[in-house]
C-alpha atoms as a PDB file:
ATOM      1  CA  UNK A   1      97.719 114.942 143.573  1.00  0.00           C
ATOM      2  CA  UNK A   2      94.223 115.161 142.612  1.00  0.00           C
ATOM      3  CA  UNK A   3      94.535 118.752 141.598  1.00  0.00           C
ATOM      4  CA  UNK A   4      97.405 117.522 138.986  1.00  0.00           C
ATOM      5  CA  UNK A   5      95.016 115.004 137.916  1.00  0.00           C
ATOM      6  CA  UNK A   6      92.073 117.239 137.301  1.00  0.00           C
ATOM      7  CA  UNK A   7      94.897 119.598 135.734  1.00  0.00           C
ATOM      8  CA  UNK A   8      95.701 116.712 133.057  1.00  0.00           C
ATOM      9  CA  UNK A   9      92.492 115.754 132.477  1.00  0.00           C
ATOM     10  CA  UNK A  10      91.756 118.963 131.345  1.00  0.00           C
ATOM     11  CA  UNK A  11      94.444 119.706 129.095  1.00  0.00           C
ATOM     12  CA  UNK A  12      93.590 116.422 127.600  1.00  0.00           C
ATOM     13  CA  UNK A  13      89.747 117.604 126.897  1.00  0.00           C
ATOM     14  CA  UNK A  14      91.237 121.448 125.428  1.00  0.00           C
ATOM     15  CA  UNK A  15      93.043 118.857 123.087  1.00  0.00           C
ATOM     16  CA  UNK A  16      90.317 116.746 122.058  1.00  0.00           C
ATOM     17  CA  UNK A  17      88.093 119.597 121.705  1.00  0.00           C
ATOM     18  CA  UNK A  18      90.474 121.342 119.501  1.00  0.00           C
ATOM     19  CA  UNK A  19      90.913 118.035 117.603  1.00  0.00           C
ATOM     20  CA  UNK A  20      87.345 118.374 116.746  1.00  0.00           C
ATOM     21  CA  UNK A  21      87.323 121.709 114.982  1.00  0.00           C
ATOM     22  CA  UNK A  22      89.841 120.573 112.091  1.00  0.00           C
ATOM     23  CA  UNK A  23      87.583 120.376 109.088  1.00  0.00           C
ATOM     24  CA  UNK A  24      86.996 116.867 107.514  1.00  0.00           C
ATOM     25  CA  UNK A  25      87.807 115.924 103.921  1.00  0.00           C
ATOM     26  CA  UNK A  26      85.050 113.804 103.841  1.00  0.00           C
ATOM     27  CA  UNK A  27      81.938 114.513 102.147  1.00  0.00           C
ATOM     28  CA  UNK A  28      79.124 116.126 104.380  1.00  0.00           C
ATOM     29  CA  UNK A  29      76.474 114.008 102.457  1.00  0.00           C
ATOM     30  CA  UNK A  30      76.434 110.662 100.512  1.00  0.00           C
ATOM     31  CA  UNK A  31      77.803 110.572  96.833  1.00  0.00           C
ATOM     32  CA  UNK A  32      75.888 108.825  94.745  1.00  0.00           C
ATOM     33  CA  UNK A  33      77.594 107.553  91.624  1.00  0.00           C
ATOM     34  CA  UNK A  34      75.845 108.959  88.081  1.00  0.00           C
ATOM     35  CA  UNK A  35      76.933 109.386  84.453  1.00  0.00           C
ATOM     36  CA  UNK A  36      75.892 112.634  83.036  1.00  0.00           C
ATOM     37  CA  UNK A  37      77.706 115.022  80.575  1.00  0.00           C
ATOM     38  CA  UNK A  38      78.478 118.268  81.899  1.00  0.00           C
ATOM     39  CA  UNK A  39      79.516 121.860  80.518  1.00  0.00           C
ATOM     40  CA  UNK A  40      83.016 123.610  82.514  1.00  0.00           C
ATOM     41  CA  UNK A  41      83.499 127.137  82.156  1.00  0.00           C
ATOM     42  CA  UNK A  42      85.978 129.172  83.744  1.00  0.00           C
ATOM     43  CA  UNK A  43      89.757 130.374  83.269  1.00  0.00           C
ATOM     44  CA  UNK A  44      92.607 128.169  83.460  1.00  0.00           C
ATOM     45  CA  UNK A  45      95.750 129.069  85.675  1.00  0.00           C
ATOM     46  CA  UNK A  46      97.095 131.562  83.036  1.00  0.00           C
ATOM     47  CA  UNK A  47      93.982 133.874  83.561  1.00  0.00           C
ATOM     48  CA  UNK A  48      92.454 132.277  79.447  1.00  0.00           C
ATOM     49  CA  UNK A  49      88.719 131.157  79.191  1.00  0.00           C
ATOM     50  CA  UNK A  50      88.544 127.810  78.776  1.00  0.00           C
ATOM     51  CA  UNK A  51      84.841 126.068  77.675  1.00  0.00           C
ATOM     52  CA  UNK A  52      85.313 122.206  78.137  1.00  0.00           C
ATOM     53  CA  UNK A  53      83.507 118.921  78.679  1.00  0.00           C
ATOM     54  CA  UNK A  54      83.396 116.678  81.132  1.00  0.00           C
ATOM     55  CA  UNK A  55      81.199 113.559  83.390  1.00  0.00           C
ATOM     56  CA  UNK A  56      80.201 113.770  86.441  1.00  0.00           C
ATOM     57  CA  UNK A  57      80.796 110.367  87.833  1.00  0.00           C
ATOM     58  CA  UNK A  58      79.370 111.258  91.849  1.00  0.00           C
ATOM     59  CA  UNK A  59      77.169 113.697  93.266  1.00  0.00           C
ATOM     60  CA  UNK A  60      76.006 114.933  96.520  1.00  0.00           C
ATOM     61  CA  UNK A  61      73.758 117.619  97.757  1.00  0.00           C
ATOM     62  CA  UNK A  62      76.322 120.232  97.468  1.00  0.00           C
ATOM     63  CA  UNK A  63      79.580 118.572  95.377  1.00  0.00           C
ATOM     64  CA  UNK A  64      80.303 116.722  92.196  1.00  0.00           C
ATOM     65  CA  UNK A  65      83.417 114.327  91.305  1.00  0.00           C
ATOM     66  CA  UNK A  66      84.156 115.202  87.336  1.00  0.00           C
ATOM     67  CA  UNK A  67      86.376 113.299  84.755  1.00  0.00           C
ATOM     68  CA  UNK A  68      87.909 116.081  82.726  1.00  0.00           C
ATOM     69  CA  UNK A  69      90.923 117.019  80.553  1.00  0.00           C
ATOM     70  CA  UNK A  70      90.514 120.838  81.591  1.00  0.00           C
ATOM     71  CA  UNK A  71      93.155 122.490  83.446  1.00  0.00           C
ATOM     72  CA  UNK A  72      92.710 124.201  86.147  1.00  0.00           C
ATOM     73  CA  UNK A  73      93.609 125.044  89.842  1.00  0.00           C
ATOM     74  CA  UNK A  74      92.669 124.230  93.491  1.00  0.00           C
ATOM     75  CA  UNK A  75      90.421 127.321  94.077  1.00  0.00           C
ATOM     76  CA  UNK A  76      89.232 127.885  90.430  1.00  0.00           C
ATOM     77  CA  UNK A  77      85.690 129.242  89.912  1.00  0.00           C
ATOM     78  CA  UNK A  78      83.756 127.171  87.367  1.00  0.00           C
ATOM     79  CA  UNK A  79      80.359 127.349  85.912  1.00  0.00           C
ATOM     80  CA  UNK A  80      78.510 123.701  85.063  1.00  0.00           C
ATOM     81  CA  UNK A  81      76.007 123.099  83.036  1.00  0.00           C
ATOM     82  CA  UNK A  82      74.076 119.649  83.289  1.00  0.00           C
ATOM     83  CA  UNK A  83      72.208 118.373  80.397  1.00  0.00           C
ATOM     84  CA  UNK A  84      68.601 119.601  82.136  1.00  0.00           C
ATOM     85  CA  UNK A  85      68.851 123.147  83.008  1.00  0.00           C
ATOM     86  CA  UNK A  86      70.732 126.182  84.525  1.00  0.00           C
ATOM     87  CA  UNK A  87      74.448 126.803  85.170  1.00  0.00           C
ATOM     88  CA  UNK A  88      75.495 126.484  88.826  1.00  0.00           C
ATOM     89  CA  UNK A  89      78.403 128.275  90.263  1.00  0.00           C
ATOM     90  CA  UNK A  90      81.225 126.139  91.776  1.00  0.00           C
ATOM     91  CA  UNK A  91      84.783 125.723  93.231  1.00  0.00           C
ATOM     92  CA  UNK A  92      87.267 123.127  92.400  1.00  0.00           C
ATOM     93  CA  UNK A  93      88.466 121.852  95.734  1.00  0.00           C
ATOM     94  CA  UNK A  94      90.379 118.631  94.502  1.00  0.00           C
ATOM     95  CA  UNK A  95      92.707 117.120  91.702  1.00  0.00           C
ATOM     96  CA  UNK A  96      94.172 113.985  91.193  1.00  0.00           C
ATOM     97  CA  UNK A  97      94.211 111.692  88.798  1.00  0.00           C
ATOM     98  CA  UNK A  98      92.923 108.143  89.119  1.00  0.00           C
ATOM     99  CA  UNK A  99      94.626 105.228  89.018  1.00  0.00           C
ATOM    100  CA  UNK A 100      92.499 102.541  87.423  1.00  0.00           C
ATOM    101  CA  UNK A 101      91.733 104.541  84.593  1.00  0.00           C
ATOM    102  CA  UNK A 102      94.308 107.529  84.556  1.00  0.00           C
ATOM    103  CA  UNK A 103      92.529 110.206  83.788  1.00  0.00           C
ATOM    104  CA  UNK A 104      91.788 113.514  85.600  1.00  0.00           C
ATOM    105  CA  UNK A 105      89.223 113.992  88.211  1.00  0.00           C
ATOM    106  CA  UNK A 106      88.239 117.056  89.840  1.00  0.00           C
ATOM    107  CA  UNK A 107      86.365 117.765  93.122  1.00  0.00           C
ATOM    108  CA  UNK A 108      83.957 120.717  93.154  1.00  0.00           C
ATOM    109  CA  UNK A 109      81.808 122.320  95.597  1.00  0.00           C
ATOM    110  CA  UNK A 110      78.533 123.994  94.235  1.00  0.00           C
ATOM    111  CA  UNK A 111      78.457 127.542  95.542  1.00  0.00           C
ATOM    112  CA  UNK A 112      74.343 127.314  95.499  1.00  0.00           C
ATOM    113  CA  UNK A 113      73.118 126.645  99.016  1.00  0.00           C
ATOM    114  CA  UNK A 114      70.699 124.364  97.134  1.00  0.00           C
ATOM    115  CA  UNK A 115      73.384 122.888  94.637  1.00  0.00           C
ATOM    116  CA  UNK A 116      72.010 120.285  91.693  1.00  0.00           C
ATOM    117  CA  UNK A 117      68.323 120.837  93.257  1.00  0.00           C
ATOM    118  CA  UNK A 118      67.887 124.876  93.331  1.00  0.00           C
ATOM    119  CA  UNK A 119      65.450 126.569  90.981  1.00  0.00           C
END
């Protein structure tokens, strides 16, 4: 009987370890809310250059949460530009729209190890 016991105990640890190595959606560091104007450019989902504005409402280390009217696709490589200084490479890797206000929000990652703070 013990040996079924140690048995199930550890299936039940291969399952919790697997558990553990499904990514998170959560952020891997704080978001701290801002309002700042930034520049999008990229290509929307029919392959056309598109050059549009938007605010960045949060930011983290490596991420951004944007209000924007431009189209575009899970997966879509954008350039930013803040206000103060160079472009930074980035994926969009959320869409939705928001329901207090309505409009469009987009979730990017910077592709820059260093994201807002290389130089």
């Amino acid at each position: 009987m013990d040996e079924k016991r140690e048995g199930k105990t550890s299936l039940m640890n291969e399952e919790l370890k697997r558990e553990d190595t499904v990514p998170s959606q959560r952020p891997r560091s704080p978001r701290v809310p801002v309002e700042f104007a930034v520049v999008l450019d990229g290509h929307d989902p029919d392959g056309e250059p598109f050059h549009a504005e938007a605010i960045a409402v949060k930011v983290s280390r490596g991420g951004a949460t944007l209000v924007t009217e431009a189209t575009v696709q899970l997966g879509t490589s954008i350039r930013l530009t803040p206000p103060y200084g160079r472009t930074i490479e980035a994926e969009v890797n959320g869409i939705w729209t928001d329901a207090t206000d309505g409009k469009q929000r987009i979730g990017v990652k910077l592709l820059d190890a260093n994201g807002w703070f290389a130089e």
